[in-house]
Every structure is written in structure tokens, then in C-alpha cells.
Protein backbone atom coordinates (compact mmCIF):
# COMPACT_ATOMS: atom_id res chain seq x y z
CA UNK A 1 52.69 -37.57 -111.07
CA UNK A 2 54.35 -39.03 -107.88
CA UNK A 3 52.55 -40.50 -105.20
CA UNK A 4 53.36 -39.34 -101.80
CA UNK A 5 53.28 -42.74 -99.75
CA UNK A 6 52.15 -42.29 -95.99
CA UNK A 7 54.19 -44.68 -93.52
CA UNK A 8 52.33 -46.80 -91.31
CA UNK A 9 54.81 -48.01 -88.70
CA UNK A 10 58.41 -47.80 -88.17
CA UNK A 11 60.58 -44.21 -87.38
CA UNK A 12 58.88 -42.31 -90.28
CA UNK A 13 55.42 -42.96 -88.63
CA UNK A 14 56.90 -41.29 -85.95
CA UNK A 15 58.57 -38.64 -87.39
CA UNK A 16 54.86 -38.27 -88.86
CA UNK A 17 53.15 -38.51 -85.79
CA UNK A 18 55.50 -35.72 -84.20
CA UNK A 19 55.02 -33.44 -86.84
CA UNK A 20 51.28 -33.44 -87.61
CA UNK A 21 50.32 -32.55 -83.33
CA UNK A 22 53.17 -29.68 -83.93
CA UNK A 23 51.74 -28.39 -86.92
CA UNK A 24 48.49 -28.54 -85.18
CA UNK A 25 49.00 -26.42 -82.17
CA UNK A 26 51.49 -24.22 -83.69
CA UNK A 27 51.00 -24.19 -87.70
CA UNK A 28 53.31 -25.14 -90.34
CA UNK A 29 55.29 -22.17 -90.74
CA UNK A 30 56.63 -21.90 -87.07
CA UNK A 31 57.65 -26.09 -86.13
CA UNK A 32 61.41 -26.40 -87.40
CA UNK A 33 62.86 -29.57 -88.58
CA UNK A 34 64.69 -29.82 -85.03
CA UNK A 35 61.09 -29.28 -83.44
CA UNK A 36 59.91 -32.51 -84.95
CA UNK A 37 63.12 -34.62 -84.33
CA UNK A 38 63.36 -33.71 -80.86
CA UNK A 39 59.65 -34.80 -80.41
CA UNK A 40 60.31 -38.07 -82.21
CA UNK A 41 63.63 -38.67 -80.73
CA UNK A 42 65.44 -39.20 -83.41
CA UNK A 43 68.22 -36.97 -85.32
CA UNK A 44 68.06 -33.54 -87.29
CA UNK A 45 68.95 -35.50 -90.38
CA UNK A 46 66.14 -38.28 -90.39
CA UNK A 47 63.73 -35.57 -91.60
CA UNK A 48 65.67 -35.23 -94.81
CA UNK A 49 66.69 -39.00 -95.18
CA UNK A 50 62.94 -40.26 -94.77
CA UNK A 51 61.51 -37.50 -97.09
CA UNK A 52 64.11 -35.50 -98.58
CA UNK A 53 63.10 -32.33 -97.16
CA UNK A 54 60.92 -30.84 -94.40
CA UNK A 55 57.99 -29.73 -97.44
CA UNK A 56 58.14 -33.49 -98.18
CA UNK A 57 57.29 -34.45 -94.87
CA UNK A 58 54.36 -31.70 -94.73
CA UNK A 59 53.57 -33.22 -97.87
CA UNK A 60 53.26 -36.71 -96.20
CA UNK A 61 50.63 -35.26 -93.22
CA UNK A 62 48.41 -33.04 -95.37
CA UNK A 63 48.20 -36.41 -97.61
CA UNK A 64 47.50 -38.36 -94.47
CA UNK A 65 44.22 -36.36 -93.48
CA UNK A 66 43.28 -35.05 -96.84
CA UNK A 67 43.30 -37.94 -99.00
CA UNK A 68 40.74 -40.30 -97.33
CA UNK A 69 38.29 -37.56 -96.62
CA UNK A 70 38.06 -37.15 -100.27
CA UNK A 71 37.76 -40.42 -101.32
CA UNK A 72 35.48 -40.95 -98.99
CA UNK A 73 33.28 -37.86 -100.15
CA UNK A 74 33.94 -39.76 -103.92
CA UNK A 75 32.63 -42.80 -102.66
CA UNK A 76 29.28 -41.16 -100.83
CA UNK A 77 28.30 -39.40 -103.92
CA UNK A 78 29.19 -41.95 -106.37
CA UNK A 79 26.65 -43.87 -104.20
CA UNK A 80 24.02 -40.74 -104.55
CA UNK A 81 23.86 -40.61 -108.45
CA UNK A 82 23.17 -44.34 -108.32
CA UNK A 83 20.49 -43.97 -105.93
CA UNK A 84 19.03 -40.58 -107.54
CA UNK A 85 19.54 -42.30 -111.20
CA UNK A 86 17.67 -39.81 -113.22
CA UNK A 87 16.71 -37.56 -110.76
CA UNK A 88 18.06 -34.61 -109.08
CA UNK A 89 19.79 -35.59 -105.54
CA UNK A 90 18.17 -33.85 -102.49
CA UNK A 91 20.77 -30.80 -101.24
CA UNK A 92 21.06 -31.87 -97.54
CA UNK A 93 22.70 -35.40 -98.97
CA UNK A 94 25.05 -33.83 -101.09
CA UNK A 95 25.93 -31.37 -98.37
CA UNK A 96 26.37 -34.42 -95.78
CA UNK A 97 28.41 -36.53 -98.65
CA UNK A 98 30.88 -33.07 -98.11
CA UNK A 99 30.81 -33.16 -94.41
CA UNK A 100 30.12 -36.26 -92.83
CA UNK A 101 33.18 -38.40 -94.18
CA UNK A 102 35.63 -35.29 -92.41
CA UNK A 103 33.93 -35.90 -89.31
CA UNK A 104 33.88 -39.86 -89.57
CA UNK A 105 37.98 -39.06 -89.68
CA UNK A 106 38.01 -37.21 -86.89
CA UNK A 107 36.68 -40.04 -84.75
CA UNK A 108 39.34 -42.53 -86.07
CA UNK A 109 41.92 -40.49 -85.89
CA UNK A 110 44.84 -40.73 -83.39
CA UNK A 111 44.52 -36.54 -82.74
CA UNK A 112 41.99 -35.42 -80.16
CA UNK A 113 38.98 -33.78 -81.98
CA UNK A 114 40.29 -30.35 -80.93
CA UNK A 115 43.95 -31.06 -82.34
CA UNK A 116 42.45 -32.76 -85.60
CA UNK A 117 39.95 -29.83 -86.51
CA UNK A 118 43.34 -27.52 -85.77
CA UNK A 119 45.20 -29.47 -88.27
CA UNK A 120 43.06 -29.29 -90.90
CA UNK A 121 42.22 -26.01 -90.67
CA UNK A 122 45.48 -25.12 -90.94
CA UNK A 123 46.00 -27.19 -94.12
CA UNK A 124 43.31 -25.77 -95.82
CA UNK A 125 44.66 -22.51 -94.47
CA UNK A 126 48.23 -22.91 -96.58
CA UNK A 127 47.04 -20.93 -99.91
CA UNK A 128 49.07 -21.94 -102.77
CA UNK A 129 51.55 -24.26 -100.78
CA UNK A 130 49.27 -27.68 -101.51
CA UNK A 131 50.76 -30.43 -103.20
CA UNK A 132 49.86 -31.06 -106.42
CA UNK A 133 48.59 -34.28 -105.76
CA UNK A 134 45.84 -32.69 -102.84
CA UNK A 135 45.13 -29.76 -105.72
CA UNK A 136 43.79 -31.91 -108.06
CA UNK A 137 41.96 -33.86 -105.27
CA UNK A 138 39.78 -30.93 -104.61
CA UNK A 139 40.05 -29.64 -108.35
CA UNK A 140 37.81 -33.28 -109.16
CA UNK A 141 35.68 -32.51 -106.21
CA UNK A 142 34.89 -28.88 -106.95
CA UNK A 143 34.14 -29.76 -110.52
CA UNK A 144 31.92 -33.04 -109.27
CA UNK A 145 29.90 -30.99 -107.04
CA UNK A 146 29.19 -28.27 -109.32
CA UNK A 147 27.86 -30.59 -111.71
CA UNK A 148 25.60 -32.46 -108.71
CA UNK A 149 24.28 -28.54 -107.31
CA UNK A 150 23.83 -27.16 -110.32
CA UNK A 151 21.24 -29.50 -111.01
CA UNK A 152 19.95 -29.37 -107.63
CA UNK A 153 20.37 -25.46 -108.25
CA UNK A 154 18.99 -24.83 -112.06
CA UNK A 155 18.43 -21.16 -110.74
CA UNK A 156 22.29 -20.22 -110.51
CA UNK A 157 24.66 -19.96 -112.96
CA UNK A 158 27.83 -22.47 -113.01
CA UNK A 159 30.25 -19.39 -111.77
CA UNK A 160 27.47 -18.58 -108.87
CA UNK A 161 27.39 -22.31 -107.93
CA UNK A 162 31.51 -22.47 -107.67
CA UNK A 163 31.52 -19.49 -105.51
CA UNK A 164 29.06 -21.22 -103.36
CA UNK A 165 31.17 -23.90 -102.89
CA UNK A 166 33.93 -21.99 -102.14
CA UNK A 167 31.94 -19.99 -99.52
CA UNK A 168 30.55 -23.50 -98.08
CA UNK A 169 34.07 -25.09 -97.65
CA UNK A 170 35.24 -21.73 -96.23
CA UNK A 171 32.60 -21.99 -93.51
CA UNK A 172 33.04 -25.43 -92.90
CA UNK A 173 37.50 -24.92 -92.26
CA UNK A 174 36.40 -21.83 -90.03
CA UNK A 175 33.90 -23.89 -87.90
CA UNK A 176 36.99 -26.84 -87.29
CA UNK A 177 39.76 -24.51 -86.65
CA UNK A 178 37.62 -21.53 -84.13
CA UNK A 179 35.40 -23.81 -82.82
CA UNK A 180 37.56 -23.10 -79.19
CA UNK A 181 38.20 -19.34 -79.75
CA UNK A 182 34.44 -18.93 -80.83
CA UNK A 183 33.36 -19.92 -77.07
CA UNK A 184 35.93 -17.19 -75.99
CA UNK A 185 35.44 -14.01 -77.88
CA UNK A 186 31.43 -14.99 -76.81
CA UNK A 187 32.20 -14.72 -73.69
CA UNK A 188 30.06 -18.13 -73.48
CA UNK A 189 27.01 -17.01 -75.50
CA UNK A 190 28.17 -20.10 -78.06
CA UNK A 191 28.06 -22.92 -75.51
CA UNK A 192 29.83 -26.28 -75.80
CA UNK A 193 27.73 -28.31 -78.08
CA UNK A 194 29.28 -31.34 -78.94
CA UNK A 195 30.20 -32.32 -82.73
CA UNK A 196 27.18 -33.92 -84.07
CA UNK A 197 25.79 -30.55 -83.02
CA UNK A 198 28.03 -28.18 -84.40
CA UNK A 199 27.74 -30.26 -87.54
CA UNK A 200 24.12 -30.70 -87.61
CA UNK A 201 23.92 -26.52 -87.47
CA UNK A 202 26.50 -26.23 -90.09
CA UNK A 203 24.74 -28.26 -92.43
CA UNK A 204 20.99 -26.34 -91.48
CA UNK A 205 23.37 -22.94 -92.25
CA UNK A 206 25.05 -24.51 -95.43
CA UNK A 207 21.75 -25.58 -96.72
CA UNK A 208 20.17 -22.48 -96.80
CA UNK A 209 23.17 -20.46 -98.10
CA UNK A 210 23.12 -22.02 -101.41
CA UNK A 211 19.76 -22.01 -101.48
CA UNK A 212 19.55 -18.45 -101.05
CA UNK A 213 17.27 -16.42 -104.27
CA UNK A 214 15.86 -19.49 -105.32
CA UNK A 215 13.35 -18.45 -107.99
CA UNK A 216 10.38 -19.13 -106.06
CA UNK A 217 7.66 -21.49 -107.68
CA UNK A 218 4.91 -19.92 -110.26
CA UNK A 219 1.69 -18.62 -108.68
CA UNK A 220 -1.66 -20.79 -110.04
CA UNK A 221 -3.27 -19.72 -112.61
CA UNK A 222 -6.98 -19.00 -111.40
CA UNK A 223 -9.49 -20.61 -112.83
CA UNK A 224 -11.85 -18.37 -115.24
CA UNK A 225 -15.07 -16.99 -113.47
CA UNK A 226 -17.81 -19.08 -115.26
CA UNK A 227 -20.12 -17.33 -117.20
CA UNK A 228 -24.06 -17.51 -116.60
CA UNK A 229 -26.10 -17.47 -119.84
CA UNK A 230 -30.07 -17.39 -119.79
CA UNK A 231 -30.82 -15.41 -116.45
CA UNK A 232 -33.00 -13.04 -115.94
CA UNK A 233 -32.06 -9.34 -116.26
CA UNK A 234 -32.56 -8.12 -112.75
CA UNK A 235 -33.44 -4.30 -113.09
CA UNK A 236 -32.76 -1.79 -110.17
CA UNK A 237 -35.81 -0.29 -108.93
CA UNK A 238 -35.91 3.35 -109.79
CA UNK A 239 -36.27 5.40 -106.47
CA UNK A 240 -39.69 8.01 -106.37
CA UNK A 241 -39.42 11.61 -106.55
CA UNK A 242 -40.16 14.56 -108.43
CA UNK A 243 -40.23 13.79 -112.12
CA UNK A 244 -39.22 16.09 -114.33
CA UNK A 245 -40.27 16.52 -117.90
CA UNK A 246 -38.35 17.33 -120.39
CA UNK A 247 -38.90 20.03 -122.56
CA UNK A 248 -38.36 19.36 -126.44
CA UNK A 249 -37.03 22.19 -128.33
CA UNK A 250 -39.15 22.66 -131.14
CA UNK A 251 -38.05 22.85 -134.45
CA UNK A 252 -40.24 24.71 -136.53
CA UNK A 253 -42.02 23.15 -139.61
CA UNK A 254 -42.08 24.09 -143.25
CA UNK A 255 -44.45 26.43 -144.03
CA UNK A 256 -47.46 24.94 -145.76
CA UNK A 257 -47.95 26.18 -149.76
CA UNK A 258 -50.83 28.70 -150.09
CA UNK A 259 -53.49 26.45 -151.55
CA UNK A 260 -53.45 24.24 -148.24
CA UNK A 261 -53.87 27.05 -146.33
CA UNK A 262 -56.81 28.63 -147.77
CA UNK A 263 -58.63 25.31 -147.73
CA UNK A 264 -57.59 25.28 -143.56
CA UNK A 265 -58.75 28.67 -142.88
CA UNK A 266 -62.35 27.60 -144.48
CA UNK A 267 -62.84 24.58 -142.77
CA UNK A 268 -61.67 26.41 -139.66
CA UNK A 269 -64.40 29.08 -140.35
CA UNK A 270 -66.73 26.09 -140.57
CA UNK A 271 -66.18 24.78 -137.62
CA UNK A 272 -66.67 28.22 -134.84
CA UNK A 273 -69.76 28.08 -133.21
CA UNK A 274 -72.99 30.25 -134.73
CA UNK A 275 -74.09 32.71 -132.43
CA UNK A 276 -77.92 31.51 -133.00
CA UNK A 277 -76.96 27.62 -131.84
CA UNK A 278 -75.74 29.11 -128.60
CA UNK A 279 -77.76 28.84 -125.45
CA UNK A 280 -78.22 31.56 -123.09
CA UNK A 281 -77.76 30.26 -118.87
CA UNK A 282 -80.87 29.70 -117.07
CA UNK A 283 -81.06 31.60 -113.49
CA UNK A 284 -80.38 29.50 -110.53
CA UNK A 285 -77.91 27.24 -112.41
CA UNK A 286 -74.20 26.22 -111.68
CA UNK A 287 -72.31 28.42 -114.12
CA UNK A 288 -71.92 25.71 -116.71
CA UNK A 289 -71.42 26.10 -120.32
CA UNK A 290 -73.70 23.98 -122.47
CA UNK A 291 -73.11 23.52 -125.70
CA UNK A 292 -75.38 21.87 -128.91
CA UNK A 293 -73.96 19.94 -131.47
């Protein structure tokens, strides 16, 4: 594959120069060729002689901003798997291994912040018309950082952790390019925080977007209520009241043979008391029944 090769001095930095504040206050589909030749002061032809077409100079700026933000975000988490060897790295340093090397650019770059976070908004904003080289860029980088989150992520499935890129970088090219209109359309309400702010609350946001339906951890176990063997049997004292007795039904006995009864009647007969052996009441006394035996 060819390698685009960004100028550092001479007309064709210039020609560079020109093109990549154009592209950022107007976007890449309304600057002309003449546009950026008139603002380098040079000729309509030194577009095409320099880089054989006006794509190949887009080409040229999109590599110029794109390329050492990514190696850059290489080099950070290169650095985090050696530091994490053998254990999963922390989200919030993989998310600031994303972020942090775009805003390091900004600073060094010759745009104003405004004009930079224009530019690349608008270069992540060209669907389909990357270079090749840039594609495979972020193709290595997608496929790095699902392989970091998903371990950070166990919960999610590979496809949920690639859309959750996607959403994150999304967010991130929106908060560069609308930073300015956002402070418009709220009519204030957004303020004018200052970079390291905006960032800080992107990455808070970021954070808890891929986090989002993390299986939350297991409840403990409780421990088993122990068991007390050998105590007394504490019975509840029966409240007083009427007591009512039951009444058995009775269930009537077999009827005793005829022999057994005879010998019952006699002794029976035996037993009532003789006339003679009673005693008739004295007068005067209690009316008390006396009896001899």
C-alpha cells in the first residue's frame, strides 16, 4: 500500500496549510482547488503537480491529523497491557489512552482549538471517502480496543462492545465539531468550560455508557442460623377458664355368657342390705343414715 508522505516545509506545506483551515471552516466538499491556491498564492495547477489531484491533497491533511493521534493512542495502550500484565486494565485508562493523545494534538497544532476540533470532525464526518491507509488505522484500533473492553467488559458480547465503540467515538467527533453551536442552540445553559473540562465530562459520560447493564455483583450468601441442641423445652402457660370435659362415646361391651351372669346376680343378692341389720333413727338426731357392717 502507498504511503501518503506529509510535507514539512516548502510550497506543498503551504498548499497544505491553506487547505486544511479551508476545509475546516467550510468542509471538504465546498473549498475548490482555486480556493486553496489563491490562499497559498500559488497557481491552479500546483494542486495537481504536488499531489496529482485535489483527493490526494485531502488525502495528505486527513493523514496529517489522523495518523499521529493513532499512533499515539497505539503507543498509550501498548504501555497499559505492560503495566496491567495479567490483569484487566481499569476503563477510565483505556478511555483516556482514546482521548487524551487527540487533545495533546490539538495543543501542538498550528490550528486554533476551535478550527482543529472543526477539522477533525469533519474528517471523521466523510463516510466512505477515507483513505485506505486512515481505514485500516482505525480498523487496528477498533479491533485493539475490543479486545482491551471486552475484558474490562466480560458482561457484553464482542458485537455489543463494537457498537459501543462506535457510539463512544461518535460522541467524542460530536463534542469537537458542536462544541460552539452547543453554547448557541442553549441559549448559554452549556457555558464555556474550557477543554480539560469538556474532556474531563466526556470521559465521566463515556465511562458510564459502556458500562451501562453491568451484571451487578452476587448477593452473600447468609450464613446458616445455628442450631441450639440441649435447651430446655419452654412450654406456654395454658390460660384459666372454664374446662370442659369431654364426653366419651361409649361403645357398648360384649354381652357376658350366661354362666357369668348367674354367678353376678348371686353375689349381687349377697351383698343388699338385710332388713333386720338396719337401724331405725333415734328422735332428736340430724337425719343421718347409719349403717352396720
Amino acid at each position: 500500500m502507498h504511503q501518503t508522505i506529509v510535507p514539512n516545509s516548502g510550497p506543498k506545506l503551504k498548499l497544505v496549510e491553506a487547505a486544511e483551515k479551508l476545509f475546516a471552516e467550510k468542509g471538504f466538499d465546498v473549498v475548490s482547488v482555486r480556493d486553496i491556491t489563491q490562499a497559498a498564492g500559488g497557481n491552479v495547477a500546483a494542486v495537481n503537480y504536488h499531489f496529482g489531484s485535489r483527493d490526494g491533497l485531502v488525502a495528505v491533511v486527513m493523514h496529517r491529523y489522523i495518523t499521529p493521534v493513532n499512533e499515539a493512542r497505539m503507543a498509550r495502550l501498548d504501555a497499559l497491557e505492560r503495566k496491567w500484565a495479567g490483569k484487566t486494565i481499569p476503563l477510565e485508562e483505556t478511555l483516556q489512552a482514546v482521548v487524551l493523545p487527540l487533545v495533546e494534538q490539538i495543543r501542538q497544532s498550528p490550528l486554533s482549538e476551535m478550527l482543529y476540533c472543526k477539522l477533525i470532525g469533519r474528517i471523521f464526518g466523510m463516510h466512505g471517502a477515507l483513505p485506505p491507509e486512515i481505514e485500516v488505522q482505525l480498523s487496528v484500533l477498533i479491533n485493539r480496543l475490543r479486545q482491551i473492553l471486552g475484558r474490562s467488559l466480560p458482561h457484553l458480547s464482542h458485537e455489543e462492545v463494537v457498537w459501543r465503540i462506535h457510539f463512544v467515538i461518535g460522541g467524542l467527533i460530536h463534542m469537537l465539531t458542536h462544541r460552539e453551536s452547543l453554547e448557541r442552540v442553549s441559549d448559554g445553559a452549556s457555558g464555556t468550560p474550557d477543554m480539560d473540562t469538556t474532556v474531563a465530562r466526556f470521559l465521566k459520560w463515556a465511562a458510564a455508557g459502556l458500562r451501562e447493564g453491568e451484571a451487578p455483583a452476587p448477593a452473600p450468601i447468609p450464613a446458616p442460623t445455628p442450631v441450639l441442641r440441649d435447651e430446655p423445652v419452654k412450654v406456654k402457660p395454658v390460660e384459666s377458664g372454664p374446662v370442659e370435659t369431654a364426653v366419651e362415646e361409649s361403645v357398648p361391651s360384649p354381652a357376658p355368657a350366661p354362666d357369668i351372669v348367674e354367678f353376678a346376680d348371686r353375689e349381687a343378692e349377697d351383698q343388699k342390705p338385710s332388713a333386720k341389720r338396719r337401724t331405725k333413727k333415734p328422735e332428736g338426731e340430724s337425719p343421718q343414715v347409719f349403717f352396720d357392717f
